[in-house]
C-alpha atoms as a PDB file:
ATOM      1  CA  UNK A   1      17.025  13.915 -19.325  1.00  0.00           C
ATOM      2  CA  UNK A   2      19.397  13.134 -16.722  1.00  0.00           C
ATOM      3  CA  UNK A   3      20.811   9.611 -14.858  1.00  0.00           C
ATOM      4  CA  UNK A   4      18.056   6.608 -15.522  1.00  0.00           C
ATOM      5  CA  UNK A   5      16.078   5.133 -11.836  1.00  0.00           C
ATOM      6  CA  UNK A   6      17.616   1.727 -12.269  1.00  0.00           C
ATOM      7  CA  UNK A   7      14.702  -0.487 -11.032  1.00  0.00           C
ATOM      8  CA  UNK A   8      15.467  -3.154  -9.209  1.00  0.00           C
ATOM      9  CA  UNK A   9      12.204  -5.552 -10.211  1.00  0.00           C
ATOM     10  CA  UNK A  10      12.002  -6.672  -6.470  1.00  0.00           C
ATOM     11  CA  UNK A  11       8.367  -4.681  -6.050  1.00  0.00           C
ATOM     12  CA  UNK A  12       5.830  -6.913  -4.459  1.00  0.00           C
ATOM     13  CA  UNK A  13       2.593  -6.789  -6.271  1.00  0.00           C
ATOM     14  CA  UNK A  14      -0.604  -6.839  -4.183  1.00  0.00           C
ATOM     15  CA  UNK A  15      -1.325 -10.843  -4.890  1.00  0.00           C
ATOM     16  CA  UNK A  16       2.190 -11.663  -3.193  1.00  0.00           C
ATOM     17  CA  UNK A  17       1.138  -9.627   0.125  1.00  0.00           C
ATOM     18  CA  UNK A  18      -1.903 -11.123  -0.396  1.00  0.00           C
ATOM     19  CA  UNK A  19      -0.689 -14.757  -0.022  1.00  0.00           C
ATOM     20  CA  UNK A  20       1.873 -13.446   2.912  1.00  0.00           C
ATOM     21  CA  UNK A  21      -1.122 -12.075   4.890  1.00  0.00           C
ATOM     22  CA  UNK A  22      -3.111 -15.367   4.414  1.00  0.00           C
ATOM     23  CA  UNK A  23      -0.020 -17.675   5.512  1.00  0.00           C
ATOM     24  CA  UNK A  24       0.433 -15.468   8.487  1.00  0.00           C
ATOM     25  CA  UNK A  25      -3.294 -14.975   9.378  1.00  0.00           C
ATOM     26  CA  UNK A  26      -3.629 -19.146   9.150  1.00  0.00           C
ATOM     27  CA  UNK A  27      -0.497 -19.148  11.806  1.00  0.00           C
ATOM     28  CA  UNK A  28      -1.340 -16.763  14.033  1.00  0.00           C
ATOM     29  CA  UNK A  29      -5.074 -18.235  14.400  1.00  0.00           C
ATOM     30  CA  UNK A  30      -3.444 -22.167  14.782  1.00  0.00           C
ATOM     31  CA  UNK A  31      -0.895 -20.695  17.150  1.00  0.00           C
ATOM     32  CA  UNK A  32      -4.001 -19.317  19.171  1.00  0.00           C
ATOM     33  CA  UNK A  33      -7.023 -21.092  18.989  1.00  0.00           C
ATOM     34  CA  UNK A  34      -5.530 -24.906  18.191  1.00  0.00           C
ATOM     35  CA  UNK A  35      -4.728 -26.451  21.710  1.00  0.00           C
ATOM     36  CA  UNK A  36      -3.990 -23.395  23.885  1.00  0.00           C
ATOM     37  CA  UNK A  37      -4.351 -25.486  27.197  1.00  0.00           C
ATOM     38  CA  UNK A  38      -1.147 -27.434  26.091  1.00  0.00           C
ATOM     39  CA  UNK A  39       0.537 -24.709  24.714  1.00  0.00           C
ATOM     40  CA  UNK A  40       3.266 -23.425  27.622  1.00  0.00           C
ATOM     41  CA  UNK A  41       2.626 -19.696  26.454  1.00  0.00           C
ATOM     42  CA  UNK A  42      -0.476 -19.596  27.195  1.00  0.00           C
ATOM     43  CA  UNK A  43      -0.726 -21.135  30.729  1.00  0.00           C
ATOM     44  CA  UNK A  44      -3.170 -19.257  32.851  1.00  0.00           C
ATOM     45  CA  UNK A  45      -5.194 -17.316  30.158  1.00  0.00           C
ATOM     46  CA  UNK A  46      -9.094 -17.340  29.763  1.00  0.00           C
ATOM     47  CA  UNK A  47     -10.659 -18.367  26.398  1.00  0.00           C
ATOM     48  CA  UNK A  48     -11.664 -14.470  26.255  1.00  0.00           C
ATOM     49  CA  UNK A  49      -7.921 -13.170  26.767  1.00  0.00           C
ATOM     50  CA  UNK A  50      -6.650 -15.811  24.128  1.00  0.00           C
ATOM     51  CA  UNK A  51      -9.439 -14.232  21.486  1.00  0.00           C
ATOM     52  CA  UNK A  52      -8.438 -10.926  22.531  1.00  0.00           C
ATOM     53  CA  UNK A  53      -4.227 -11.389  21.941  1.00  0.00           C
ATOM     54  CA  UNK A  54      -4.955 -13.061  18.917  1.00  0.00           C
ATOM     55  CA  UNK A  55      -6.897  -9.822  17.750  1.00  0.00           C
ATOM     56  CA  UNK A  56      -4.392  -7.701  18.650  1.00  0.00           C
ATOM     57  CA  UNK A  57      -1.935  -9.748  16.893  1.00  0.00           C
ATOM     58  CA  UNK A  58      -4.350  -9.835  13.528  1.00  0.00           C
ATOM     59  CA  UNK A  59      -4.633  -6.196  13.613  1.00  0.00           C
ATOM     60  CA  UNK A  60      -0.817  -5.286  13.909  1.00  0.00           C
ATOM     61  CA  UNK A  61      -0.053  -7.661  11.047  1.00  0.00           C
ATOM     62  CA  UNK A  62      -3.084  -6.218   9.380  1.00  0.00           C
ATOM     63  CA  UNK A  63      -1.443  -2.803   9.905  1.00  0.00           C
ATOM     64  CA  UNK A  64       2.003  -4.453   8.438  1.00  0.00           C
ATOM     65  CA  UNK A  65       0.728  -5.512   5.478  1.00  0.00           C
ATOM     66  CA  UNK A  66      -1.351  -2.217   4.498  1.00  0.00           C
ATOM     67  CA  UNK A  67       1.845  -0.826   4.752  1.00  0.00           C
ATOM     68  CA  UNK A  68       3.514  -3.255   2.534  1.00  0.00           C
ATOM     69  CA  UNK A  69       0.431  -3.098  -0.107  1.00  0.00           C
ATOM     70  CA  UNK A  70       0.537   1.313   0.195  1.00  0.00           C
ATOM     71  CA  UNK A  71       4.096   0.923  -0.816  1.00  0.00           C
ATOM     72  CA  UNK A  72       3.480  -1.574  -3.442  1.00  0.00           C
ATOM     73  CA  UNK A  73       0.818   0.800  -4.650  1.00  0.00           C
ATOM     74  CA  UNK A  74       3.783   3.627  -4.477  1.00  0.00           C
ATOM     75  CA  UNK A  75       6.089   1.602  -6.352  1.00  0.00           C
ATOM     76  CA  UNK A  76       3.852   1.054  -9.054  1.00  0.00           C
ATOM     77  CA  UNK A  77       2.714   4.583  -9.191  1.00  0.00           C
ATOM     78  CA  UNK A  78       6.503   5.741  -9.562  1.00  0.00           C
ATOM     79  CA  UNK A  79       7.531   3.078 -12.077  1.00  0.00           C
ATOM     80  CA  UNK A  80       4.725   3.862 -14.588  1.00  0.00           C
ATOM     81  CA  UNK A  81       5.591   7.687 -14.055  1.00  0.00           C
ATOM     82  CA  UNK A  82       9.670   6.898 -15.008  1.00  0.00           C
ATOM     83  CA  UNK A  83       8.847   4.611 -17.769  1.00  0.00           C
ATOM     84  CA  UNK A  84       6.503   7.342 -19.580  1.00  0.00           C
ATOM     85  CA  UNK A  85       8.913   9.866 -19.328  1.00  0.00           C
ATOM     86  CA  UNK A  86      12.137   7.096 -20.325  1.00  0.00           C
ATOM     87  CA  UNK A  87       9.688   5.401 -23.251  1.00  0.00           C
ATOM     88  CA  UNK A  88       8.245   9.201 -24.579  1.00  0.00           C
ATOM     89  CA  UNK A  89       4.472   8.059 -24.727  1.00  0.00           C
ATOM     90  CA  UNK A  90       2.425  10.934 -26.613  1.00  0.00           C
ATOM     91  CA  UNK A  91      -0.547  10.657 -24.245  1.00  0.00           C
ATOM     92  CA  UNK A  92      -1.075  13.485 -22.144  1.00  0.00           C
ATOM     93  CA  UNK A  93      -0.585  12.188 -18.583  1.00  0.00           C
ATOM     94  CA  UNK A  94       2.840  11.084 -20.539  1.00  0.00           C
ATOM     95  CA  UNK A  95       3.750  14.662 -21.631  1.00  0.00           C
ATOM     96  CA  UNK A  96       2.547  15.906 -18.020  1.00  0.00           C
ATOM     97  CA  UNK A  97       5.053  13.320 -16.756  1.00  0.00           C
ATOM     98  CA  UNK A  98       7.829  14.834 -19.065  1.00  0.00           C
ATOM     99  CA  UNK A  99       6.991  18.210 -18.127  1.00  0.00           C
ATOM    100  CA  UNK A 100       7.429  17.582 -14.308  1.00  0.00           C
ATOM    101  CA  UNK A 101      10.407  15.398 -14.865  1.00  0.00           C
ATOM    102  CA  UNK A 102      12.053  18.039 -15.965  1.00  0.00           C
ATOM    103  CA  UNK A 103      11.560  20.267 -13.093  1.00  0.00           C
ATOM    104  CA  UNK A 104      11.651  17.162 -10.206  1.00  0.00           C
ATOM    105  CA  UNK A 105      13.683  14.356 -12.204  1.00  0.00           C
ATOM    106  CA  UNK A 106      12.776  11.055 -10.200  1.00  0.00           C
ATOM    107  CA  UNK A 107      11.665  12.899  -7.089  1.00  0.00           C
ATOM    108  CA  UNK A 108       8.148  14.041  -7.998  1.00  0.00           C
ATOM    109  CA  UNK A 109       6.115  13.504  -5.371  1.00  0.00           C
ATOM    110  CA  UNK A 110       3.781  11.143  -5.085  1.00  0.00           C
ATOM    111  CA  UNK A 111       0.724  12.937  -3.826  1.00  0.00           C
ATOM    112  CA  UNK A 112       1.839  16.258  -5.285  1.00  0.00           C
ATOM    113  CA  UNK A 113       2.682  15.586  -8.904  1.00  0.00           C
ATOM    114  CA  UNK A 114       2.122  12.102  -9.922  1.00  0.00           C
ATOM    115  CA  UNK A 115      -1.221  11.726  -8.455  1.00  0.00           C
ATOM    116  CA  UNK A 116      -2.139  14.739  -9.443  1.00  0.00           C
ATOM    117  CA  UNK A 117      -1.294  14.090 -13.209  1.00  0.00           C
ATOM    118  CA  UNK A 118      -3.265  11.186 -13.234  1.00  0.00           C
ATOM    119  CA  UNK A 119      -6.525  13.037 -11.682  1.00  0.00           C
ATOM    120  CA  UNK A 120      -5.793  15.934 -14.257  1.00  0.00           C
ATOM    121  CA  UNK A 121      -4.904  14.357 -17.473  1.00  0.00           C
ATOM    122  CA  UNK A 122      -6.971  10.974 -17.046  1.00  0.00           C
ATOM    123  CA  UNK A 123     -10.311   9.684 -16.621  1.00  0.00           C
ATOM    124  CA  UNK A 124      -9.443   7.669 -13.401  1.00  0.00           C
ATOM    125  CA  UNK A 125     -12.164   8.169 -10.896  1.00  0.00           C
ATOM    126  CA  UNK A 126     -11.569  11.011  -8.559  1.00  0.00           C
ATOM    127  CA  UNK A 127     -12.942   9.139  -5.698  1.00  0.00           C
ATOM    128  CA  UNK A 128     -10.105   6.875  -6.186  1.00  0.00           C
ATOM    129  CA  UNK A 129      -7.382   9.622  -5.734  1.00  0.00           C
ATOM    130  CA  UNK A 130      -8.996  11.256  -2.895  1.00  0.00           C
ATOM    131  CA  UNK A 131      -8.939   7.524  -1.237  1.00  0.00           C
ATOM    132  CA  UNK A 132      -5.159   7.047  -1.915  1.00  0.00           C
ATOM    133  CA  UNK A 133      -4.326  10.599  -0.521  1.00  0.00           C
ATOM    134  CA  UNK A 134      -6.170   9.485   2.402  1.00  0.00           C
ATOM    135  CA  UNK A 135      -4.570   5.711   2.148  1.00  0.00           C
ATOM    136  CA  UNK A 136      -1.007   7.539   2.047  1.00  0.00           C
ATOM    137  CA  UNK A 137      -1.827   9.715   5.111  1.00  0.00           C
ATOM    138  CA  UNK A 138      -2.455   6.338   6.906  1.00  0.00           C
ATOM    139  CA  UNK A 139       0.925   5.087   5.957  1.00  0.00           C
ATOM    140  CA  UNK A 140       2.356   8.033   7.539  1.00  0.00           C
ATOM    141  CA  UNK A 141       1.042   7.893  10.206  1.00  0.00           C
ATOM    142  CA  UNK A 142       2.390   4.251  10.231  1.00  0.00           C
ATOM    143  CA  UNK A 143       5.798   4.886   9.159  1.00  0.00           C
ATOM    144  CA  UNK A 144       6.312   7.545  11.896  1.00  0.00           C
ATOM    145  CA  UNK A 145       5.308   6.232  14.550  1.00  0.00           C
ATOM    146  CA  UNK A 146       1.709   6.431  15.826  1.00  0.00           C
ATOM    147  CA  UNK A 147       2.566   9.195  18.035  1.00  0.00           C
ATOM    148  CA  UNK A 148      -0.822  11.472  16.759  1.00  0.00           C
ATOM    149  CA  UNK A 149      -3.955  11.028  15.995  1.00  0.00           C
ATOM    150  CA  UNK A 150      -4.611  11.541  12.261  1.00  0.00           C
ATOM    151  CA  UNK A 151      -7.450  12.808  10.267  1.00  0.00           C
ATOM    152  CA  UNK A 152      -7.868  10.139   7.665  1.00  0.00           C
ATOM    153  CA  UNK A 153     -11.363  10.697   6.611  1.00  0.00           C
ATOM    154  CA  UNK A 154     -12.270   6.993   7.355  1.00  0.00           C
ATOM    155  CA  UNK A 155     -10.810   4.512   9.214  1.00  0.00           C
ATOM    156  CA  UNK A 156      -7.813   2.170   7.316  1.00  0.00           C
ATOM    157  CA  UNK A 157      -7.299  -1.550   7.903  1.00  0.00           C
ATOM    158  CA  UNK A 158      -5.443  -4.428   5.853  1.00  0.00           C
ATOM    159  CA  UNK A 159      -8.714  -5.336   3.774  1.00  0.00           C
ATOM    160  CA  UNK A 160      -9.611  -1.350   2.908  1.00  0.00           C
ATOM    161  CA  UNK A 161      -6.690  -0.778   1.536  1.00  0.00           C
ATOM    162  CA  UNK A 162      -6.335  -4.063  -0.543  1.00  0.00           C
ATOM    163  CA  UNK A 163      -9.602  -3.524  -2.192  1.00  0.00           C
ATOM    164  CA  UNK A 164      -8.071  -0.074  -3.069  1.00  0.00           C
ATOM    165  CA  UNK A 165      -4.859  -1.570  -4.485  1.00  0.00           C
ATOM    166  CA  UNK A 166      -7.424  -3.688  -6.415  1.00  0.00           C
ATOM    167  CA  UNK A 167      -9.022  -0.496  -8.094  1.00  0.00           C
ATOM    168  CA  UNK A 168      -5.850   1.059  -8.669  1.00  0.00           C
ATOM    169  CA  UNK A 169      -4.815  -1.960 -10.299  1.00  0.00           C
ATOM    170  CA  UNK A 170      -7.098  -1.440 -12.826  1.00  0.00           C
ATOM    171  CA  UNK A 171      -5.079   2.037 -13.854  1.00  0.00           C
ATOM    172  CA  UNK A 172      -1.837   0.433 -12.868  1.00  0.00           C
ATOM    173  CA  UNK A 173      -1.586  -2.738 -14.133  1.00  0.00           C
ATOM    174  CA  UNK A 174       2.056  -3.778 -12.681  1.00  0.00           C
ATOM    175  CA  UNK A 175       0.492  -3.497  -9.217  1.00  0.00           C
ATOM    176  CA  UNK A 176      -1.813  -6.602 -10.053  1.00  0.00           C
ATOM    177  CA  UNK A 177       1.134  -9.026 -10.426  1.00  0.00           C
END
């Protein structure tokens, strides 16, 4: 079957991010909005610029952390997908999993294969795949730079795409922790 992925058990699950984005959200609006007439970095703006900045801020952190929660969702994705194939579950997304394993070893791709499998050879919601093909076409869009603008279907922020690690959570449980 080939060399073993050895996982490295330092996935986040989508309740860590979760806590991360609340910490930084709390920050970023005490940073802007408690005493910005004594704070130095802010001589000179109106109460309208401050709101503004402090939008801008919340959305690139909200664009952070839907990266951090798509690759989270990833991760979880790929680590069910190895440990079918490693523990030799009879199901049939399982034997799917073999099948392709032996043709793409760890690197099945995500979108291509594993997601696929799952739509095929489960009863997970379509709906929910279609979203995380779109979710993923977000990320890269992310990841490379923002150069283009994508098709997504609908628009992506931090909140859409933690509800959606929510519902895949229900299929993948490890993504919950």
């Amino acid at each position: 079957m080939g060399e073993r992925v050895a996982f490295s058990g330092e996935q986040l699950g989508i309740a860590q991010i979760a806590e991360h984005y609340n910490v930084i959200e709390k920050a970023l609006r005490s940073h802007y909005l408690t005493s910005p007439a004594s704070n130095p970095n802010f001589f000179g703006y109106t109460y309208h610029e401050l709101r503004e900045e402090l939008t801008a801020r919340l959305e690139e952190e909200g664009r952070m952390m839907a990266m951090s929660v798509l690759a989270a969702i990833e991760a979880a994705f790929r680590v069910d997908y190895l440990q079918r194939v490693y523990e030799r579950k009879k199901d049939p997304l399982s034997r799917e999993f073999r099948r392709i394993y032996k043709k793409k070893g760890p690197r099945a791709g995500l979108e291509e294969e594993i997601l696929e499998g799952w739509k095929n050879e489960t009863q997970i919601p379509p709906r929910l795949i279609s979203d995380l093909r779109s979710a993923f076409r977000f990320r890269h869009w992310l990841a490379h730079g923002r150069y283009w603008n994508p098709k997504l279907g609908r628009k992506f922020d931090y909140f859409g795409v933690q509800t959606l690690a929510q519902q895949a959570a229900g299929v993948v449980p490890a993504l919950a922790q």
